[in-house]
C-alpha atoms as a PDB file:
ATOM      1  CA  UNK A   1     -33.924 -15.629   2.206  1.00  0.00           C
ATOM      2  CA  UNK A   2     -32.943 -15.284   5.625  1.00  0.00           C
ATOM      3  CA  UNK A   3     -29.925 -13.256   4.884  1.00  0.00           C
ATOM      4  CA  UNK A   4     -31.843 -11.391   2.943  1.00  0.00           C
ATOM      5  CA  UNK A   5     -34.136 -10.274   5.617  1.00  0.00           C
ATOM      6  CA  UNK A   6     -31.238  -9.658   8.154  1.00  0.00           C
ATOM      7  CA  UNK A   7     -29.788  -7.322   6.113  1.00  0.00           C
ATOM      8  CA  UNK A   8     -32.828  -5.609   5.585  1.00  0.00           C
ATOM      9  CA  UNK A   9     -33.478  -4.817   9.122  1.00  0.00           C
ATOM     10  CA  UNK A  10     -29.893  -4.068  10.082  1.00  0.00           C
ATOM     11  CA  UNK A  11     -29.943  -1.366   6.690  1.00  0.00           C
ATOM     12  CA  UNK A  12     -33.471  -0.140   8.384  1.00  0.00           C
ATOM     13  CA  UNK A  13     -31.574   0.544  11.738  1.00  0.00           C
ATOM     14  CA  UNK A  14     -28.819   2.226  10.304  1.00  0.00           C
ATOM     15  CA  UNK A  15     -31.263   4.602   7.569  1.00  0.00           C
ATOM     16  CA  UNK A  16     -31.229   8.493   8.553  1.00  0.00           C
ATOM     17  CA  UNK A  17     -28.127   8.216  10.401  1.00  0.00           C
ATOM     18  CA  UNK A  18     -27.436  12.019   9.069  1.00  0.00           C
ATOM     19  CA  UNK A  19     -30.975  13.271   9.854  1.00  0.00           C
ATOM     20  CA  UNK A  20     -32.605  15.582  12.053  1.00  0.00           C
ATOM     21  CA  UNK A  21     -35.260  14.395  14.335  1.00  0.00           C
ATOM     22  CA  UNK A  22     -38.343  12.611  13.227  1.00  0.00           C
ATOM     23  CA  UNK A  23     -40.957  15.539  12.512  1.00  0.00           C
ATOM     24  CA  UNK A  24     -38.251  18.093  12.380  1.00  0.00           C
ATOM     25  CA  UNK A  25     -39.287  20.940   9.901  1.00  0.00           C
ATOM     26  CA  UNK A  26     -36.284  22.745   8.232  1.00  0.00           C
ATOM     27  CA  UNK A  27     -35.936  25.255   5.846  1.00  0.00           C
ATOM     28  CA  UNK A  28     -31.360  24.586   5.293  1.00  0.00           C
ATOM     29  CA  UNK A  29     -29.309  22.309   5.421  1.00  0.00           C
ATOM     30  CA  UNK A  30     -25.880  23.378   5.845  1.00  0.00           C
ATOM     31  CA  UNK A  31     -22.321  20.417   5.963  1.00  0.00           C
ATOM     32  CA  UNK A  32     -19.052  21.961   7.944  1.00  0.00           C
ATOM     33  CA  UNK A  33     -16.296  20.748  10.110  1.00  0.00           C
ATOM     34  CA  UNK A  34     -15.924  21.853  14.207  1.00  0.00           C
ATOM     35  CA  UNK A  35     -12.539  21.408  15.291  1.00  0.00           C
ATOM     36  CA  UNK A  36     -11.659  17.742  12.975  1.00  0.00           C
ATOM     37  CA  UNK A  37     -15.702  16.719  13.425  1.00  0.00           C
ATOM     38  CA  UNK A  38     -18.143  16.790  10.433  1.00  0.00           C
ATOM     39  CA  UNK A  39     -21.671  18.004  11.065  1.00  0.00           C
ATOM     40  CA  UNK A  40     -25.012  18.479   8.953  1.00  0.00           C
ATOM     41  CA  UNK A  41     -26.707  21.365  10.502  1.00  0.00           C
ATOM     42  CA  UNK A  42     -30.397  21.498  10.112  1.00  0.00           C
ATOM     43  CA  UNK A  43     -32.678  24.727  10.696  1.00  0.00           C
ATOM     44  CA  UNK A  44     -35.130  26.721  10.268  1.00  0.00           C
ATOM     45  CA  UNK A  45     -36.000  30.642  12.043  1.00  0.00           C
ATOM     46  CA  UNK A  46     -36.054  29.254  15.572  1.00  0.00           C
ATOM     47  CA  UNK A  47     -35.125  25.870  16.155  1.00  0.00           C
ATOM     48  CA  UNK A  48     -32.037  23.899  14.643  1.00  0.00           C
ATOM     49  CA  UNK A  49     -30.489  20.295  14.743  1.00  0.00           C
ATOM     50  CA  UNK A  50     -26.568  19.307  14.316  1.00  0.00           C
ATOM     51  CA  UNK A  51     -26.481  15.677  13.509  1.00  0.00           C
ATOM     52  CA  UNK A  52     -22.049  14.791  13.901  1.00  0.00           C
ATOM     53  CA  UNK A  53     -21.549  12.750  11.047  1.00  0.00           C
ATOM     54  CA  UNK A  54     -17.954  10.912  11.889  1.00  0.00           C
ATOM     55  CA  UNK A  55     -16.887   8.741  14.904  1.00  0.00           C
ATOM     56  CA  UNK A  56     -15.428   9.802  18.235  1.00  0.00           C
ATOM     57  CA  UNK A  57     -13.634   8.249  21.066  1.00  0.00           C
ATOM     58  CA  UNK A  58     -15.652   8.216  24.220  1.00  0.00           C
ATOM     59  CA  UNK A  59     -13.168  10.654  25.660  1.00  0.00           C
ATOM     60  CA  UNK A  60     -13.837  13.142  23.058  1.00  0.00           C
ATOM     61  CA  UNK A  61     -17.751  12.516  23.108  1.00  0.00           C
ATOM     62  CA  UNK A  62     -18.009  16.631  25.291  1.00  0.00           C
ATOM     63  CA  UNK A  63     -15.719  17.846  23.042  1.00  0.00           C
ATOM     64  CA  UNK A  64     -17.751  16.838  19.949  1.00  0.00           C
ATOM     65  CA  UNK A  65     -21.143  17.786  21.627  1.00  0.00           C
ATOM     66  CA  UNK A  66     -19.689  21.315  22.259  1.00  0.00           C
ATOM     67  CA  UNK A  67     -18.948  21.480  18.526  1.00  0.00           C
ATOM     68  CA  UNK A  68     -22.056  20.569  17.508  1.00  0.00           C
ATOM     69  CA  UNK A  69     -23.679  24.031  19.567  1.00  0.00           C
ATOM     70  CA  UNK A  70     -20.647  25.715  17.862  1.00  0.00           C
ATOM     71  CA  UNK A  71     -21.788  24.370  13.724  1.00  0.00           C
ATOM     72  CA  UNK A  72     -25.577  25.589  15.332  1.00  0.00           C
ATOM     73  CA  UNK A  73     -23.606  29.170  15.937  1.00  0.00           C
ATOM     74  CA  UNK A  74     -21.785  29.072  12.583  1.00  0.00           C
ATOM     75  CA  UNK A  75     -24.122  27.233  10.153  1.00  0.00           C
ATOM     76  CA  UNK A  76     -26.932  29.819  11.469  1.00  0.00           C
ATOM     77  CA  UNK A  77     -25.702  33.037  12.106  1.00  0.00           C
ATOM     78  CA  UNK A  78     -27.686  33.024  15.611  1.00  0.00           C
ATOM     79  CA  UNK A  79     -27.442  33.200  18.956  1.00  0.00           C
ATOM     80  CA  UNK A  80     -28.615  29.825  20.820  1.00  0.00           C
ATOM     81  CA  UNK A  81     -31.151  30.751  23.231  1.00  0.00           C
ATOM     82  CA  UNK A  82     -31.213  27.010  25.210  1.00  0.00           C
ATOM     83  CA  UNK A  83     -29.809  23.326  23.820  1.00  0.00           C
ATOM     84  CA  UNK A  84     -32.308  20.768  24.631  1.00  0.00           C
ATOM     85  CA  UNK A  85     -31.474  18.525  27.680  1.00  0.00           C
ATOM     86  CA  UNK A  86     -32.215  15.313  25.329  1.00  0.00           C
ATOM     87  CA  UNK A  87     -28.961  16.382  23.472  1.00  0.00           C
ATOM     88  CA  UNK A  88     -25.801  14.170  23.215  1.00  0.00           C
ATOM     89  CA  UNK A  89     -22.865  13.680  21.326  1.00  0.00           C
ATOM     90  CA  UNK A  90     -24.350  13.009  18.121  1.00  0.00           C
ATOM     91  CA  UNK A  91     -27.673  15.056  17.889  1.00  0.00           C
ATOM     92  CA  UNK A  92     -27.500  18.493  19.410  1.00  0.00           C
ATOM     93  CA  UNK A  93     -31.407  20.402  19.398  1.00  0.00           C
ATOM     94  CA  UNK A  94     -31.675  23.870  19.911  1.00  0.00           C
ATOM     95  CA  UNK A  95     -33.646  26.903  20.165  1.00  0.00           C
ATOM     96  CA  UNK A  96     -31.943  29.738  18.198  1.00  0.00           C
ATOM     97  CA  UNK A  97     -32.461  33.391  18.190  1.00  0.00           C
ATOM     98  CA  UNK A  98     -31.807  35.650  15.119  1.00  0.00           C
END
């Protein structure tokens, strides 16, 4: 029984590893690659979310932050009016403008 429950709260840490942010409304979700990095891009008309959905070095960690904002660009068709300072290198918020 004890296993049992460990492994349920380490699978509880680990669920919505792909997902936007709690509360986020979207309308789309769209999956494509940024320069060898896999993102789910999550939007609606003015705000979006790019979860990276593979592993990085922590030298690469910019690089894959800079191509989330580029899947926002891509999977949206808009222009990206601010990223949110609470961005890193797996979650990238934004305001977009179409």
């Amino acid at each position: 029984m004890k296993h049992f429950l460990i492994l349920l709260c380490c699978n509880s840490v680990f669920v919505g590893c792909d997902t936007p942010k709690f509360g986020f409304k979207y309308n789309t979700v769209k999956d494509l690659s940024v320069d060898g990095n896999k993102y789910k891009v999550y939007f609606n008309e003015t705000d979006a979310q790019a979860v990276r959905t593979n592993n990085v070095s922590l030298r690469s960690r910019q690089a894959a932050a800079d191509g989330g904002v580029q899947a926002i660009i891509l999977a949206t068709e808009c222009k990206i009016k601010r990223v949110d300072p609470k961005s890193d290198a797996v979650l990238i918020i934004a305001r977009i403008k179409c």
